[in-house]
C-alpha atoms as a PDB file:
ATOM      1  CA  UNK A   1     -55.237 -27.867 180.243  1.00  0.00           C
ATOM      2  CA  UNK A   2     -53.388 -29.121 176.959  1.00  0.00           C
ATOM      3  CA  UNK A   3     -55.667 -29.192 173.609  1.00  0.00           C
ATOM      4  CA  UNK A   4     -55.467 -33.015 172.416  1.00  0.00           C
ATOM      5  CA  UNK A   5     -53.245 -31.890 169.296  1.00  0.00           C
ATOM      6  CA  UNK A   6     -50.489 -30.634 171.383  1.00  0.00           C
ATOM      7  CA  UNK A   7     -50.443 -33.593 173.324  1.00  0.00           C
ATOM      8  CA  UNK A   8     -50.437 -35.082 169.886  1.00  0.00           C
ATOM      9  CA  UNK A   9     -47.809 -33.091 168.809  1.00  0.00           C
ATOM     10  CA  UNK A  10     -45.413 -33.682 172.037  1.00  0.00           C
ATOM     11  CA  UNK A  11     -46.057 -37.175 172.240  1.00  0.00           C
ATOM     12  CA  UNK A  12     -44.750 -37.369 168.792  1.00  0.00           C
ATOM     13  CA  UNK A  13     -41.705 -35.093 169.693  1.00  0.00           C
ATOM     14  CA  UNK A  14     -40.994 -37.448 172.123  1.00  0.00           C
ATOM     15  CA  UNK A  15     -40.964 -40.291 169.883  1.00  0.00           C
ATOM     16  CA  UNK A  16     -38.807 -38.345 167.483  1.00  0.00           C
ATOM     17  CA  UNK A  17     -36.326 -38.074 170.205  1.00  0.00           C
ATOM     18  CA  UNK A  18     -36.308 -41.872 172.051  1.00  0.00           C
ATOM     19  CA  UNK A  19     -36.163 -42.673 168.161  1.00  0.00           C
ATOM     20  CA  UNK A  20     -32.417 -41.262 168.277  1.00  0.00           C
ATOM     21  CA  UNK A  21     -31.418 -42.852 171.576  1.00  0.00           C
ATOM     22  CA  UNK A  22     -31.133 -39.514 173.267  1.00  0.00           C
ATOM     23  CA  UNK A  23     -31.922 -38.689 176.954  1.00  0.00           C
ATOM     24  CA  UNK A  24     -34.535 -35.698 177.573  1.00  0.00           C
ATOM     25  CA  UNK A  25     -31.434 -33.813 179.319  1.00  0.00           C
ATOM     26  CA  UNK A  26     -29.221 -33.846 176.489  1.00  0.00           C
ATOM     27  CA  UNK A  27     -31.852 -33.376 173.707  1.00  0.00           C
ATOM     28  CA  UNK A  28     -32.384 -30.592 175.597  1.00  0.00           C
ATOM     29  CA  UNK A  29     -29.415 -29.374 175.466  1.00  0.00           C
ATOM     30  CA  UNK A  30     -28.556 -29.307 172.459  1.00  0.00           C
ATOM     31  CA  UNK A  31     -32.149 -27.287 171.394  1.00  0.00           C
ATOM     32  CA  UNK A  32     -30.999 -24.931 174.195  1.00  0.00           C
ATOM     33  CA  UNK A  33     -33.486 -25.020 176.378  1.00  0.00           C
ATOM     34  CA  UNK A  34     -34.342 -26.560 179.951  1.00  0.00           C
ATOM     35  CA  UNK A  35     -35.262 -29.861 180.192  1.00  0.00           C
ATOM     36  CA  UNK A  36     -38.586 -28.697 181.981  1.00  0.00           C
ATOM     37  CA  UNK A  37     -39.111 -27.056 179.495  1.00  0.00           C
ATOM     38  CA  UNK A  38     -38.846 -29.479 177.139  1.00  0.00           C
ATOM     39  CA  UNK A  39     -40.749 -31.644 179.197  1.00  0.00           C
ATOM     40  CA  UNK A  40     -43.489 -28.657 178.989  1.00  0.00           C
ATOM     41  CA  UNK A  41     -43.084 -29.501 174.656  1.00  0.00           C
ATOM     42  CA  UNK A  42     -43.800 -33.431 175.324  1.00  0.00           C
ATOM     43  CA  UNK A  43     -46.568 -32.726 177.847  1.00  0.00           C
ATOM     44  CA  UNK A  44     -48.253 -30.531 174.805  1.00  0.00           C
ATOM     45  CA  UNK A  45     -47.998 -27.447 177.258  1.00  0.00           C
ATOM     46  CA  UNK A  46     -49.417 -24.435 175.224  1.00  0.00           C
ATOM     47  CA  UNK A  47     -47.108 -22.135 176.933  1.00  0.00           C
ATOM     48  CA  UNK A  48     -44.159 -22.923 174.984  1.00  0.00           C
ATOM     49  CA  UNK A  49     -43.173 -20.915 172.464  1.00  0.00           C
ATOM     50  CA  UNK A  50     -43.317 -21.325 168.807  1.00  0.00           C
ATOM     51  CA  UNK A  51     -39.424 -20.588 168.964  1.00  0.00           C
ATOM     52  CA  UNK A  52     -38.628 -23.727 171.129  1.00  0.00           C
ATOM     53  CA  UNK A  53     -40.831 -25.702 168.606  1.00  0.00           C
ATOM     54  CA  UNK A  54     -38.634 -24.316 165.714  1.00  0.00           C
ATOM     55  CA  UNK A  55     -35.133 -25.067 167.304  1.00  0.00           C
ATOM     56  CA  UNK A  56     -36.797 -28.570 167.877  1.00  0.00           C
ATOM     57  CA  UNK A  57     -37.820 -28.764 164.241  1.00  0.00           C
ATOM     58  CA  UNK A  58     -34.217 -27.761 162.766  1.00  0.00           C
ATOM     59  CA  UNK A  59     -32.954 -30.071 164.965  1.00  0.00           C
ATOM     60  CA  UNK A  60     -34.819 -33.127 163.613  1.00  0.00           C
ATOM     61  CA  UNK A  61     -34.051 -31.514 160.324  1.00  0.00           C
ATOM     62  CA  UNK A  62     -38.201 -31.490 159.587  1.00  0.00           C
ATOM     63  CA  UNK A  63     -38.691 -27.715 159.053  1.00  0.00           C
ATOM     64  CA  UNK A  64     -40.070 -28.375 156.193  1.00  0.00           C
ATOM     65  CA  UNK A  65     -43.084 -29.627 157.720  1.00  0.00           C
ATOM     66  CA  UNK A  66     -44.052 -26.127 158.549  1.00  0.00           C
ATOM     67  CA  UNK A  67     -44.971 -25.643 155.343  1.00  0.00           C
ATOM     68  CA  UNK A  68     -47.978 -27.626 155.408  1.00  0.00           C
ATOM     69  CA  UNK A  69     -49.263 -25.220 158.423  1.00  0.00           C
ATOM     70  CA  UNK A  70     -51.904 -22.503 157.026  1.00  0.00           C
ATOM     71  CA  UNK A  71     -50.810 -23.763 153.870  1.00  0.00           C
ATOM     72  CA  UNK A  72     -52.733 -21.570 150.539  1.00  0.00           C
ATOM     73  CA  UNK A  73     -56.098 -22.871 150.139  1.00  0.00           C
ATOM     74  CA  UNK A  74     -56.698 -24.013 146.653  1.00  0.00           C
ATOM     75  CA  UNK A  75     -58.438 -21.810 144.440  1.00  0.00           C
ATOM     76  CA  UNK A  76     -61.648 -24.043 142.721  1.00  0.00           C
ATOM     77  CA  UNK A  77     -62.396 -20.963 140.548  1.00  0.00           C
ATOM     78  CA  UNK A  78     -59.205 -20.948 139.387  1.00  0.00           C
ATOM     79  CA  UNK A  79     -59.166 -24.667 138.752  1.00  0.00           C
ATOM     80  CA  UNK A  80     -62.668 -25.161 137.216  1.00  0.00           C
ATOM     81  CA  UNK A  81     -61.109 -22.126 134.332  1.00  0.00           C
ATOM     82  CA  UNK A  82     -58.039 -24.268 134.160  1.00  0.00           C
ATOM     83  CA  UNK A  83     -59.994 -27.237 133.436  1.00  0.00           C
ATOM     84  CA  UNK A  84     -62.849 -25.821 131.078  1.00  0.00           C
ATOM     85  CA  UNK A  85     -60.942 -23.652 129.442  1.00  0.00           C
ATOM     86  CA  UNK A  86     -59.352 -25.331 126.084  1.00  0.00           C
ATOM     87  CA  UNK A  87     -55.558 -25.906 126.009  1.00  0.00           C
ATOM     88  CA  UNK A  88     -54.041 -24.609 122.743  1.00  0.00           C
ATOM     89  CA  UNK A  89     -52.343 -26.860 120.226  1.00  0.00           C
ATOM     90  CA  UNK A  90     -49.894 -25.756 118.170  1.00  0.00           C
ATOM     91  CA  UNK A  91     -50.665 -26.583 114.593  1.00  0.00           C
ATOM     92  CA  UNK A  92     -48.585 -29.420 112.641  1.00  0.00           C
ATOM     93  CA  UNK A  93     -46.647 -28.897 109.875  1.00  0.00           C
ATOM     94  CA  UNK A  94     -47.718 -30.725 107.161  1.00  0.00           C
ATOM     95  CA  UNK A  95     -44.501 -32.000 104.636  1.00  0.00           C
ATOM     96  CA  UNK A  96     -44.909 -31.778 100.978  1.00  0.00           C
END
């Protein structure tokens, strides 16, 4: 059975594509791939693999996207130093 977020995710794949006017068999075509199993993407199918989802991606030109997946957690040591820690001026020259 499909997790809600991959239904999420296909049903917004399948936006993306009725968004550019472009039937499930030819979308699919051009990614490459079946149309079942792009139907299996849209359906949130967890089968399909992280491949077909990339080709997809590229496609919509949205690979950037990916970045925000397991993404570097912020570091709140790091940014309590940054912010308690005081900045160095530089000292003005004072003109005769």
């Amino acid at each position: 059975m499909p997790d809600d977020k991959l239904k999420q995710l296909g049903e917004r794949l399948r936006q993306a594509r009725i968004a550019r006017h472009e039937m499930q068999q030819h979308f699919a075509d051009r990614l490459g791939l079946s149309r079942p199993t792009l139907g299996k993407m849209e359906s949130g199918d967890p089968g399909v693999s992280i491949g077909a989802w990339m080709k997809a991606l590229r496609l919509l030109e949205r690979t950037n996207e990916l970045d925000l997946l397991l993404s570097s957690a912020e570091n709140l040591f790091e940014k309590y130093e940054q912010a308690t820690t005081p900045q160095r001026r530089r000292a003005s020259r004072k003109r005769p």
